[in-house]
Protein backbone atom coordinates (compact mmCIF):
# COMPACT_ATOMS: atom_id res chain seq x y z
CA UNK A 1 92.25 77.30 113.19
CA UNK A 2 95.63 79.27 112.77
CA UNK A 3 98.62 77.21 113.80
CA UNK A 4 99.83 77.89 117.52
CA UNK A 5 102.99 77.80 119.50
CA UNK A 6 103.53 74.20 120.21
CA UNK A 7 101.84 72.91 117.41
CA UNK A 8 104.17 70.25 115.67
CA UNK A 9 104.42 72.25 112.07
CA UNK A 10 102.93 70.28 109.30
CA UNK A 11 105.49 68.53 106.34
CA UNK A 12 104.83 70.04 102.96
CA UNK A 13 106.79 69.78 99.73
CA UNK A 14 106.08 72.86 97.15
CA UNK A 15 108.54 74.65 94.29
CA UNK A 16 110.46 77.44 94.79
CA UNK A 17 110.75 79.90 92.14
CA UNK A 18 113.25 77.93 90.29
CA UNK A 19 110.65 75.23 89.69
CA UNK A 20 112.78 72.95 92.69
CA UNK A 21 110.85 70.91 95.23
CA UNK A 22 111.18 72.10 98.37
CA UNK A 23 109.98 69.83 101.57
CA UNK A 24 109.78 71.27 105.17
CA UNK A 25 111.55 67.79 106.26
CA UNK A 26 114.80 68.68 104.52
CA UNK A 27 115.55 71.32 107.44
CA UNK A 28 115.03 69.40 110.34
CA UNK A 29 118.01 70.64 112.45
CA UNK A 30 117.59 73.88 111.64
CA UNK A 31 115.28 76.54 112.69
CA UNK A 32 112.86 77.33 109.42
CA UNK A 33 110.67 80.81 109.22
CA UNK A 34 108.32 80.50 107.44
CA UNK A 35 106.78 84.42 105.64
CA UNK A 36 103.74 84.27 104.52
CA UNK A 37 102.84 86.95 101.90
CA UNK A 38 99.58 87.55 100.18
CA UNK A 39 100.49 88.17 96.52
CA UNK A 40 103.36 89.00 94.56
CA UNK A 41 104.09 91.82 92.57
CA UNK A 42 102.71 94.03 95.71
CA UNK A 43 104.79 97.04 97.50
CA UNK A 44 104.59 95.80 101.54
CA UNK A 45 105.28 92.11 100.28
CA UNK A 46 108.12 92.87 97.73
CA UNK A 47 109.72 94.79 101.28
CA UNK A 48 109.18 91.82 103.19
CA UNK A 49 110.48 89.30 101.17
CA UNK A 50 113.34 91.55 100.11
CA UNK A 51 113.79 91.85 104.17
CA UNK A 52 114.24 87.82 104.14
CA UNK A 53 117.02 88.36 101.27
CA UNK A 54 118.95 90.77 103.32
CA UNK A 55 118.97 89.03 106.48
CA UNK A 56 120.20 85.68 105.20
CA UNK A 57 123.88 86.05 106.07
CA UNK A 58 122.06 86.62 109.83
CA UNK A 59 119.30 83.79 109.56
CA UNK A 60 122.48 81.61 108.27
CA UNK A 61 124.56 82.55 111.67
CA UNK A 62 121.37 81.83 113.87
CA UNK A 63 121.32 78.45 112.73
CA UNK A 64 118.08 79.29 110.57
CA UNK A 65 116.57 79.09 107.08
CA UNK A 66 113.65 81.83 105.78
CA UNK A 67 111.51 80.73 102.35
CA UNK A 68 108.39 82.93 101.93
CA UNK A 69 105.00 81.57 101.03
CA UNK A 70 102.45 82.61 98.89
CA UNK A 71 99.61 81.35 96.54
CA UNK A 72 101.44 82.83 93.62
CA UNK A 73 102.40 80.06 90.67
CA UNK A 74 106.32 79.49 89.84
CA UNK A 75 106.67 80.87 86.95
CA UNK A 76 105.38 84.22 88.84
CA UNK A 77 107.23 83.81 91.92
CA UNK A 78 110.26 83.61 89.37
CA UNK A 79 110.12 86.65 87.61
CA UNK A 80 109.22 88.57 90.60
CA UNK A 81 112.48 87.35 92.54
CA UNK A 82 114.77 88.14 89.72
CA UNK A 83 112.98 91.65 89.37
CA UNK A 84 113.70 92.21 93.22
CA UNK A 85 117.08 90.12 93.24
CA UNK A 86 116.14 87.60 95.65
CA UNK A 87 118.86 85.39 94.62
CA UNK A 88 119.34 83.15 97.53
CA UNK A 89 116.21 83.40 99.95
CA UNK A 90 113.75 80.36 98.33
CA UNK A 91 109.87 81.81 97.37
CA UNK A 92 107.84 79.19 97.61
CA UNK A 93 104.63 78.51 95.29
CA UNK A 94 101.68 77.90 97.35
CA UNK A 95 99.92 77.56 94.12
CA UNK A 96 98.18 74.08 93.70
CA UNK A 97 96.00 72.73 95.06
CA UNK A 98 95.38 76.51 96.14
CA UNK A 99 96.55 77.86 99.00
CA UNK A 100 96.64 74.40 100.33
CA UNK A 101 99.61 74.93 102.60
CA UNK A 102 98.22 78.04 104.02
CA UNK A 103 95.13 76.02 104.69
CA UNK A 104 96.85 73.64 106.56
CA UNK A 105 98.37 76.29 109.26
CA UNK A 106 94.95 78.04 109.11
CA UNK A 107 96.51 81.25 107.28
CA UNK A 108 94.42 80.93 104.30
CA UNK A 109 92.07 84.06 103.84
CA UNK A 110 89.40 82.33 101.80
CA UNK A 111 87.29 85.34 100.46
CA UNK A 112 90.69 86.70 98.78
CA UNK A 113 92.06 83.64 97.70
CA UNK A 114 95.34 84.46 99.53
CA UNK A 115 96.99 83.59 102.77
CA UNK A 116 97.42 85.91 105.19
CA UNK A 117 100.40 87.89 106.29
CA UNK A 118 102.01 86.19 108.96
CA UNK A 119 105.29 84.45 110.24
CA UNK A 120 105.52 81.63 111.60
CA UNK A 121 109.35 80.30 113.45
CA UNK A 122 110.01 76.20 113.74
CA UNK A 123 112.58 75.02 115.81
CA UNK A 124 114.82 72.42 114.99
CA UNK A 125 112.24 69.04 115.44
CA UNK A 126 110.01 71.41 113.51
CA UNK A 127 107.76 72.91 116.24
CA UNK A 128 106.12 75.95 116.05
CA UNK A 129 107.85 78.18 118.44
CA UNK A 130 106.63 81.52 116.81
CA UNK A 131 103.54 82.55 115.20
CA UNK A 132 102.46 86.44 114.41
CA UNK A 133 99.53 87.21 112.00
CA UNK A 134 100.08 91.07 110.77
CA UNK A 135 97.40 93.00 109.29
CA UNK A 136 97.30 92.83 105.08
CA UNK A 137 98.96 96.32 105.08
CA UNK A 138 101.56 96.00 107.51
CA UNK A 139 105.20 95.08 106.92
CA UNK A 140 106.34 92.83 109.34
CA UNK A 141 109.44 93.89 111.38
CA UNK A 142 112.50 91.57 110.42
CA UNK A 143 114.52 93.26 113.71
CA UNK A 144 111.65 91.84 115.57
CA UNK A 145 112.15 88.38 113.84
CA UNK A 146 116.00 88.67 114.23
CA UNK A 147 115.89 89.48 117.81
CA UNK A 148 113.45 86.42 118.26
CA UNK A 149 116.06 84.22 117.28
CA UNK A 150 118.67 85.49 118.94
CA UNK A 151 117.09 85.09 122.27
């Protein structure tokens, strides 16, 4: 079952593409969204992660923190963000166990092997307060996102 607005969002630690362990817990008093993207190296999900990288001065003023999620292993997730210049936005390796992150929330597309497209908004206690699932080919609309948090 997907994860749902009021849903108390699940602790995880995984590595960002830098090989650093990154835990959920660490930004309790912030805000944390949380872009899930099926696979790396892919034209929709290179735009929305680059999305997350241009927005950061924004998320930072809103009081929030964006790391995008996908099954993809470190050392991948590494070369793609230095290929896109995602210096500063974290890209989290949902790798192993597989996808077991995105099984957790219920965004895990089992016959692909992927998650789904989707983001997901925690408050500060870390409770869902946002959740949109986008279809595999559809970019996801950062203004929408942005506009989200600003209300």
């Amino acid at each position: 079952m997907e994860i749902q607005v009021g849903d108390s969002a699940p602790d995880f630690t995984l590595k960002d593409n830098r090989g650093n362990e990154t835990s959920l817990k660490d930004y309790r008093g912030k805000r944390v969204l949380l872009s899930w993207h099926p696979l790396a190296w892919t034209g929709v999900c290179a735009a929305q992660m680059k999305s997350l990288e241009e927005n950061k001065d924004i998320f930072a003023e809103l009081n929030t923190v964006a790391l995008g999620l996908s099954v993809d292993s470190v050392p991948c997730k590494n070369a793609w963000a230095k290929d896109l210049q995602v210096a500063d936005t974290r890209l989290l390796s949902d790798f192993w166990p597989h996808g077991g992150v995105a099984q957790t929330y219920g965004l895990f597309r089992e016959e692909q092997g992927t998650s789904k497209r989707a983001n997901v908004i925690l408050d500060e206690n870390g409770t869902v307060i946002f959740v949109k699932v986008y279809d595999i080919p559809q970019l996801p609309d950062i203004t929408e996102i942005v506009q989200f948090l600003q209300a």
